[in-house]
PDB file of N, CA and C in Angstrom:
ATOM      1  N   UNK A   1       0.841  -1.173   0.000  1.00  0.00           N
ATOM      2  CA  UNK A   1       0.000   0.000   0.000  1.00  0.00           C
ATOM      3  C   UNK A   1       0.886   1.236   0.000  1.00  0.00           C
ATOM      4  N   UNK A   2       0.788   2.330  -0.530  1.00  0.00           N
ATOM      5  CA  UNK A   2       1.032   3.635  -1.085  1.00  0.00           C
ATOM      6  C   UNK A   2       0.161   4.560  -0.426  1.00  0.00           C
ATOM      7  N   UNK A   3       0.594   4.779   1.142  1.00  0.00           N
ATOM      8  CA  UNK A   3       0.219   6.124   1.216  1.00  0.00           C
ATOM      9  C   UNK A   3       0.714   7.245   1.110  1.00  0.00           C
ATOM     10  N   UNK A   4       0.332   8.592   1.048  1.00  0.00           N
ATOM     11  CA  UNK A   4       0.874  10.048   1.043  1.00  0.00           C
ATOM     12  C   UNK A   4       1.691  10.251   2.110  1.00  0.00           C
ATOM     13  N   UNK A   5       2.419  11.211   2.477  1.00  0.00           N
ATOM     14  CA  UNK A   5       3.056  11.570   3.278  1.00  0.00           C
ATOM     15  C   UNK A   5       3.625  10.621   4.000  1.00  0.00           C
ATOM     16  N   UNK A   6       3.889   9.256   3.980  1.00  0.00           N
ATOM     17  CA  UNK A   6       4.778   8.516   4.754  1.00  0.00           C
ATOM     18  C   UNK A   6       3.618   7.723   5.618  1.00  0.00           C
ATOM     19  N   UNK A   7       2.814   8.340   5.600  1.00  0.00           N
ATOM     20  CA  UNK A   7       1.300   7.896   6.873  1.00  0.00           C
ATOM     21  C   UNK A   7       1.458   6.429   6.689  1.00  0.00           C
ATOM     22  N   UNK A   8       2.217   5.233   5.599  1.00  0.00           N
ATOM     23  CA  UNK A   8       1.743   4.114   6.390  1.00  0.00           C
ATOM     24  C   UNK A   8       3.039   3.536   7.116  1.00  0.00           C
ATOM     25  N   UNK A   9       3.906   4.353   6.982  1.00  0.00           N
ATOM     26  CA  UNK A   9       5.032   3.696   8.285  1.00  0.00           C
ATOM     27  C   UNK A   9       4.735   4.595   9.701  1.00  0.00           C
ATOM     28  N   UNK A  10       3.521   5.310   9.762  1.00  0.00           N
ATOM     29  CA  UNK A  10       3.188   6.142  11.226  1.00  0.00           C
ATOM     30  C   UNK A  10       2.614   4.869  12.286  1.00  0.00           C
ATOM     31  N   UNK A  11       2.533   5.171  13.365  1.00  0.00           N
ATOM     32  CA  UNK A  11       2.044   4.473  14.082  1.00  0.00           C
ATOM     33  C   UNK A  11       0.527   4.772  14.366  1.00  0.00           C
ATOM     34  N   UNK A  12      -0.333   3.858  14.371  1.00  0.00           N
ATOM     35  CA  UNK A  12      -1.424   4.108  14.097  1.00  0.00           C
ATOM     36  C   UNK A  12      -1.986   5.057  15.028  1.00  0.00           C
ATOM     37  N   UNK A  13      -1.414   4.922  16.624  1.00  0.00           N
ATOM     38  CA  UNK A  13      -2.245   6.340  16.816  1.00  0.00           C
ATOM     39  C   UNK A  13      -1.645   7.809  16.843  1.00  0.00           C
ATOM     40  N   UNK A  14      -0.207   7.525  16.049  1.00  0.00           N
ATOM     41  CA  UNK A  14      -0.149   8.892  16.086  1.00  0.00           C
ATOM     42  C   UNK A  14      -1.068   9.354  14.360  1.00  0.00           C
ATOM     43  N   UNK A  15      -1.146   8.227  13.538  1.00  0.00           N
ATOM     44  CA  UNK A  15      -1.703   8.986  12.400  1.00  0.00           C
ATOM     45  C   UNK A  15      -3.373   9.442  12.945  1.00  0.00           C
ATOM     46  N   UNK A  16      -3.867   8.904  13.546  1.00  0.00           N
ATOM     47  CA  UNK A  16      -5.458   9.045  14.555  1.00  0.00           C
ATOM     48  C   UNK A  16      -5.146  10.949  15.270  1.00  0.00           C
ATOM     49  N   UNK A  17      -4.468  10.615  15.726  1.00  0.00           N
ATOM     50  CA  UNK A  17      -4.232  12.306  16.445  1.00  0.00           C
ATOM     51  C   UNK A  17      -3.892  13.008  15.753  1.00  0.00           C
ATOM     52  N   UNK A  18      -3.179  13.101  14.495  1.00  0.00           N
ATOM     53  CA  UNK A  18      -2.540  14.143  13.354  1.00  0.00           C
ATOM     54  C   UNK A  18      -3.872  14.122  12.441  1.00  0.00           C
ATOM     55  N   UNK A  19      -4.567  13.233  12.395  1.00  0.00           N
ATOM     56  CA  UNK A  19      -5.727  13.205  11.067  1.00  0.00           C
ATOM     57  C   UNK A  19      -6.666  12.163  11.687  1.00  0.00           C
ATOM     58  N   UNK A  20      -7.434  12.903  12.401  1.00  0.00           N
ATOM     59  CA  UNK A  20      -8.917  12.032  13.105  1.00  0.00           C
ATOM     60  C   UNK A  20      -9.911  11.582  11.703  1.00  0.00           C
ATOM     61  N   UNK A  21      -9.541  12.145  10.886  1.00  0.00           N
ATOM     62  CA  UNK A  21     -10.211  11.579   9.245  1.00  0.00           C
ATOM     63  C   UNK A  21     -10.440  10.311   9.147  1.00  0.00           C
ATOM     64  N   UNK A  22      -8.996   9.851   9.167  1.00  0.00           N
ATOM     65  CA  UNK A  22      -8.077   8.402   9.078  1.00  0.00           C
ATOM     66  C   UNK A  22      -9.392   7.450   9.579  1.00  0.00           C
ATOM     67  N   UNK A  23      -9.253   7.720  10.866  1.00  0.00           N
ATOM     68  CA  UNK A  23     -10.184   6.930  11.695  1.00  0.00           C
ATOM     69  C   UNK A  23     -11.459   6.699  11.602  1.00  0.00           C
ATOM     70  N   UNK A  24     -11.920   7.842  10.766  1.00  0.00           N
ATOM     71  CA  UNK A  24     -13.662   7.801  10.582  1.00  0.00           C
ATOM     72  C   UNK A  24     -13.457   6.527   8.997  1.00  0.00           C
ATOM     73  N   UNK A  25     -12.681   6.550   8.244  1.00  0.00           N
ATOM     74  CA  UNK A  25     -12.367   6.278   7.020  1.00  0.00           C
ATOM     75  C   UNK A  25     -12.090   4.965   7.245  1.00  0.00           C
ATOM     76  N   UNK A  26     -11.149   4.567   8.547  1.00  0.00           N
ATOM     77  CA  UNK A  26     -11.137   2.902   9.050  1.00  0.00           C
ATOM     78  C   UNK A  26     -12.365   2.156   9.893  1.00  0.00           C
ATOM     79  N   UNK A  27     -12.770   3.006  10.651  1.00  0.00           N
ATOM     80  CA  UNK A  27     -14.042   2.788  11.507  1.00  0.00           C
ATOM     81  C   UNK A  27     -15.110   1.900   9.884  1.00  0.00           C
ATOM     82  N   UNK A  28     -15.434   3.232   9.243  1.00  0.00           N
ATOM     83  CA  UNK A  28     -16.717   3.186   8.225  1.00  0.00           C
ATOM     84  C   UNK A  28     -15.838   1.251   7.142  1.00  0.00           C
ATOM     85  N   UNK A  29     -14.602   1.274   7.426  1.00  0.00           N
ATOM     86  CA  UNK A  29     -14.710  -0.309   6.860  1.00  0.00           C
ATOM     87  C   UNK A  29     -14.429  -1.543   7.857  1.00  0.00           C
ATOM     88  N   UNK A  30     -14.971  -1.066   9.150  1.00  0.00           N
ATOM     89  CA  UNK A  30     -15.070  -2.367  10.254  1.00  0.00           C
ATOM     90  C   UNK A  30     -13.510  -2.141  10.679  1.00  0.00           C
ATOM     91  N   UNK A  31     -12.540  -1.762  10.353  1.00  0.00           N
ATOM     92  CA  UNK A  31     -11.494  -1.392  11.738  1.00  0.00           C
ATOM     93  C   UNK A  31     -11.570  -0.426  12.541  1.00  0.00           C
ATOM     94  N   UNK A  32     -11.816  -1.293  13.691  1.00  0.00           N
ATOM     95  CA  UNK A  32     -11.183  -0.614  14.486  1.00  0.00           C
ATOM     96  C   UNK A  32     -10.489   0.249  15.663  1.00  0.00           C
ATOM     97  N   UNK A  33      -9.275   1.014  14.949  1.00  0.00           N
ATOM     98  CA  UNK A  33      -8.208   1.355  15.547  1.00  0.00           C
ATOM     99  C   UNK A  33      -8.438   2.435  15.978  1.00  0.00           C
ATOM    100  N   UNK A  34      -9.892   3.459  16.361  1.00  0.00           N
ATOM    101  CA  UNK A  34     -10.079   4.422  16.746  1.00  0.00           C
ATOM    102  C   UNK A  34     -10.393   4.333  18.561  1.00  0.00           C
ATOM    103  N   UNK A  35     -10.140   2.725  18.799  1.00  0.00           N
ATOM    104  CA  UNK A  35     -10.900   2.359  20.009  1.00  0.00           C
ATOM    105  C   UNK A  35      -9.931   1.367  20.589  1.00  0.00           C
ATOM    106  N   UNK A  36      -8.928   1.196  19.626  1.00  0.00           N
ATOM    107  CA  UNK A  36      -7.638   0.384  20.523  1.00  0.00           C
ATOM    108  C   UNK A  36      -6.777   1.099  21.758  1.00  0.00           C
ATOM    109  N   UNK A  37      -6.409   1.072  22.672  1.00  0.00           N
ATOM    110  CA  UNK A  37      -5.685   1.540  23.548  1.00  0.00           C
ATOM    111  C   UNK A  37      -3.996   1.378  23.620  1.00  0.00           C
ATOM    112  N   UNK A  38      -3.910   0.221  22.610  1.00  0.00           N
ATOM    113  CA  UNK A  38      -2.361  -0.109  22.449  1.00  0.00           C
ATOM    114  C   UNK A  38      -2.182   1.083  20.933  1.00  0.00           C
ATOM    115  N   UNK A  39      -2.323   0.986  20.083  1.00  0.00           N
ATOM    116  CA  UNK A  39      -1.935   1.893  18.809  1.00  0.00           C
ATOM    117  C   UNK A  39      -0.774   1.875  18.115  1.00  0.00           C
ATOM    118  N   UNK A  40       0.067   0.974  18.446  1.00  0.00           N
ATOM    119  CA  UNK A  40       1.442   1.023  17.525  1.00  0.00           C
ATOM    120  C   UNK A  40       1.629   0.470  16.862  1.00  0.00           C
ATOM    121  N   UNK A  41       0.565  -0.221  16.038  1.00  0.00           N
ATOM    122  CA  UNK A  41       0.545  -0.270  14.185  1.00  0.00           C
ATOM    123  C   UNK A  41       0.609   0.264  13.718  1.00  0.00           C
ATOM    124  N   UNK A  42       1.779  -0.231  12.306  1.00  0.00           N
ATOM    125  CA  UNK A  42       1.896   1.019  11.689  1.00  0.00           C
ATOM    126  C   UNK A  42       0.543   0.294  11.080  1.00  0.00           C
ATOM    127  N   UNK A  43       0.553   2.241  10.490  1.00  0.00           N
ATOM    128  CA  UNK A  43      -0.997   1.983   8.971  1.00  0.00           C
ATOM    129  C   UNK A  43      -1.171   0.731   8.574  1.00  0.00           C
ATOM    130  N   UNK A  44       0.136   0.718   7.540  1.00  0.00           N
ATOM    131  CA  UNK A  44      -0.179  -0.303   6.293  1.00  0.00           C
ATOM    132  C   UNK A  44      -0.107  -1.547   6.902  1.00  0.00           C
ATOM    133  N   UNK A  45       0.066  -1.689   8.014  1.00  0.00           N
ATOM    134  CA  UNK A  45      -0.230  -2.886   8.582  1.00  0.00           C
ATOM    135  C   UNK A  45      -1.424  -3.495   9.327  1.00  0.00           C
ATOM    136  N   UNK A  46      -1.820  -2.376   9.924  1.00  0.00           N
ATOM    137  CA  UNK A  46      -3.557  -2.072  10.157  1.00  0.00           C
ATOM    138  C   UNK A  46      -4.538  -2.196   9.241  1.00  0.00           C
ATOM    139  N   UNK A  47      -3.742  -2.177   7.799  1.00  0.00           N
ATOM    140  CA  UNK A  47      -5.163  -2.488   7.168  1.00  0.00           C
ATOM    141  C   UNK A  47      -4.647  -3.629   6.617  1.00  0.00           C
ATOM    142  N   UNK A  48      -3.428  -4.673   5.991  1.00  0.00           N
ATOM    143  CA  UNK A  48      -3.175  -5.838   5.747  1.00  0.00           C
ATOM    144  C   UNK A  48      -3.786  -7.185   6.707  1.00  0.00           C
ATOM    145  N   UNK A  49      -3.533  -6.765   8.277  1.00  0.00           N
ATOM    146  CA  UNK A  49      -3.993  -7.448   8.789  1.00  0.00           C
ATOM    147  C   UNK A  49      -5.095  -7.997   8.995  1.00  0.00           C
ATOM    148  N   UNK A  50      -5.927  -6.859   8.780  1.00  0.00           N
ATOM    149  CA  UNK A  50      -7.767  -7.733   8.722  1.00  0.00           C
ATOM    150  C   UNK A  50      -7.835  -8.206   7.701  1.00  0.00           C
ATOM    151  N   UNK A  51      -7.389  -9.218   7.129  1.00  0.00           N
ATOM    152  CA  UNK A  51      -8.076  -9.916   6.136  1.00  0.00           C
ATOM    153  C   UNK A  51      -8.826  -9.165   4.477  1.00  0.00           C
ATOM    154  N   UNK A  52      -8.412  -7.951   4.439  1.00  0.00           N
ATOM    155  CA  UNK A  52      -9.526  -7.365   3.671  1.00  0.00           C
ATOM    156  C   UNK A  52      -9.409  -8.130   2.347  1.00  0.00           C
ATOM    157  N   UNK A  53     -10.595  -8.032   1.135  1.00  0.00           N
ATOM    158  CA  UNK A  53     -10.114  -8.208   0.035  1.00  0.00           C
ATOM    159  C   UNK A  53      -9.275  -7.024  -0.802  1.00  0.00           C
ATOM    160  N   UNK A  54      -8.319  -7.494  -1.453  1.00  0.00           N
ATOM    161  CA  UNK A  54      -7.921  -6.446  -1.763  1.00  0.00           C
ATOM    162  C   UNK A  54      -8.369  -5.412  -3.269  1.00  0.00           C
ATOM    163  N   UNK A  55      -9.726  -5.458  -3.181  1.00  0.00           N
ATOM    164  CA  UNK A  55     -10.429  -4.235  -3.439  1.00  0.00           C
ATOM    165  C   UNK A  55     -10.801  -3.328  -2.231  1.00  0.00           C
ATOM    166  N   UNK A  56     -10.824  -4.121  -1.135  1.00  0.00           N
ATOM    167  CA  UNK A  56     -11.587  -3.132  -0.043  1.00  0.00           C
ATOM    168  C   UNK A  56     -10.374  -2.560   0.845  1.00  0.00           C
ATOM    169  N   UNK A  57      -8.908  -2.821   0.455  1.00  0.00           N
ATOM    170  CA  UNK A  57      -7.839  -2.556   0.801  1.00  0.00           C
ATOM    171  C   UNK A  57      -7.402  -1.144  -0.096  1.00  0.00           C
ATOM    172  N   UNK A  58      -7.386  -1.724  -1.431  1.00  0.00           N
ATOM    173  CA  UNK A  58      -7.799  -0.222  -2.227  1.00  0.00           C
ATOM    174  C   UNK A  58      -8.283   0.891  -2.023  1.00  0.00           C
ATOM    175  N   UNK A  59      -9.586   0.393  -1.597  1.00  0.00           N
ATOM    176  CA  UNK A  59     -10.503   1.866  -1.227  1.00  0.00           C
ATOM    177  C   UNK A  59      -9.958   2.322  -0.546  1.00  0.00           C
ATOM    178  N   UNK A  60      -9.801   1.517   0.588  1.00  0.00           N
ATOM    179  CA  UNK A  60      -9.464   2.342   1.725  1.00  0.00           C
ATOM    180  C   UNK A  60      -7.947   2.966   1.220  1.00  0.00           C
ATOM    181  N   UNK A  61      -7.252   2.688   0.629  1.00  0.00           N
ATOM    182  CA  UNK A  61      -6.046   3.704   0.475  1.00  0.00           C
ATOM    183  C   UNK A  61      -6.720   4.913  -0.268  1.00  0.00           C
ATOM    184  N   UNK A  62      -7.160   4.737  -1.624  1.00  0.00           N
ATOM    185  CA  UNK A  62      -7.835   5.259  -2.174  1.00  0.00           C
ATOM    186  C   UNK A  62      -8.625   6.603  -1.638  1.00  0.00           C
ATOM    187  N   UNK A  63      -9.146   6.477  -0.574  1.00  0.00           N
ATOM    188  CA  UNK A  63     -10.007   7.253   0.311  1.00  0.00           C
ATOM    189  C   UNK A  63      -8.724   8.147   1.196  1.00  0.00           C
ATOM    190  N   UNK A  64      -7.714   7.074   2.019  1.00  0.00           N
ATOM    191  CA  UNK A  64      -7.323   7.861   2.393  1.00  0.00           C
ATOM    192  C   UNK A  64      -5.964   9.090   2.139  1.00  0.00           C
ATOM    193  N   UNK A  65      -5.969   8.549   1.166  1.00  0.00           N
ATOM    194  CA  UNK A  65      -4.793   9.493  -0.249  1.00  0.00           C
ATOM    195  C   UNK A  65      -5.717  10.493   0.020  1.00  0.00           C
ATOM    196  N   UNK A  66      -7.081  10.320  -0.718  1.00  0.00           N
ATOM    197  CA  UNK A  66      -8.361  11.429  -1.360  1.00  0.00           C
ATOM    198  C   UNK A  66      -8.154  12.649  -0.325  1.00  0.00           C
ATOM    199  N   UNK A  67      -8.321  11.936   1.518  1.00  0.00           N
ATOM    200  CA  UNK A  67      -8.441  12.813   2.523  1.00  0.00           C
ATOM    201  C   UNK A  67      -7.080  14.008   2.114  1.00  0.00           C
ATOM    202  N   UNK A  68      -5.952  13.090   1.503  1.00  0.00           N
ATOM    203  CA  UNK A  68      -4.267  14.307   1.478  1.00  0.00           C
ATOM    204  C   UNK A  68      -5.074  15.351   0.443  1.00  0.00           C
ATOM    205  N   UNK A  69      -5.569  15.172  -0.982  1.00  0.00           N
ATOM    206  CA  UNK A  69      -5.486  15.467  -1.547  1.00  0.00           C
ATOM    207  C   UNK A  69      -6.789  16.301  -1.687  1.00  0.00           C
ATOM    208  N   UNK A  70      -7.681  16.253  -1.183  1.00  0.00           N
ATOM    209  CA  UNK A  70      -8.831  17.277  -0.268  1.00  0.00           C
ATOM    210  C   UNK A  70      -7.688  18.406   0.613  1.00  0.00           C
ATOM    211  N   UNK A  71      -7.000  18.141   1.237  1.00  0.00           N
ATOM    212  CA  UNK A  71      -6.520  18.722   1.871  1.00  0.00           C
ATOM    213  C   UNK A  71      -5.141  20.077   1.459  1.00  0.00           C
ATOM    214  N   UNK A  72      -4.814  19.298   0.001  1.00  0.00           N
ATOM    215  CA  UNK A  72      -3.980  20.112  -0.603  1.00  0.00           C
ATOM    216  C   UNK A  72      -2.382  19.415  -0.501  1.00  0.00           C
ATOM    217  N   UNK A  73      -2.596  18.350   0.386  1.00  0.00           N
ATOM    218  CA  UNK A  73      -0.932  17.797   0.995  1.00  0.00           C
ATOM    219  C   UNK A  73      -0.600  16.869  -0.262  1.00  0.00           C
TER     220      UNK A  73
END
């Protein structure tokens, strides 16, 4: 997976506190990491690990690129 700005070697909750987006965007596909208390997945490993298909692995990058690029980053 190919995210923007480096976001999938972040640890998952620091990408949650820099971009609460993230989280609405993982929540809305059944992860999640908005409610874990440990958080030190990175991204791209947060979303490999559930099983997704990888169309629904797509989106979700897909979406969360969209959030950089809404944003101007």
């Amino acid at each position: 997976m190919e995210f923007r700005n480096g976001l999938g070697e972040m640890a998952i909750q620091d990408v949650l506190k820099e971009h609460p987006p993230v989280g609405e965007i993982l929540a809305k596909h059944d992860i999640g990491c908005v409610t874990c208390r440990v958080g030190i997945c990175l991204l791209k490993d947060v979303v490999s690990i559930h099983g997704l298909s990888p169309d629904d692995e797509a989106a979700i990058e897909k979406e969360i690129n969209n959030y950089f690029t809404a944003k101007g980053e």
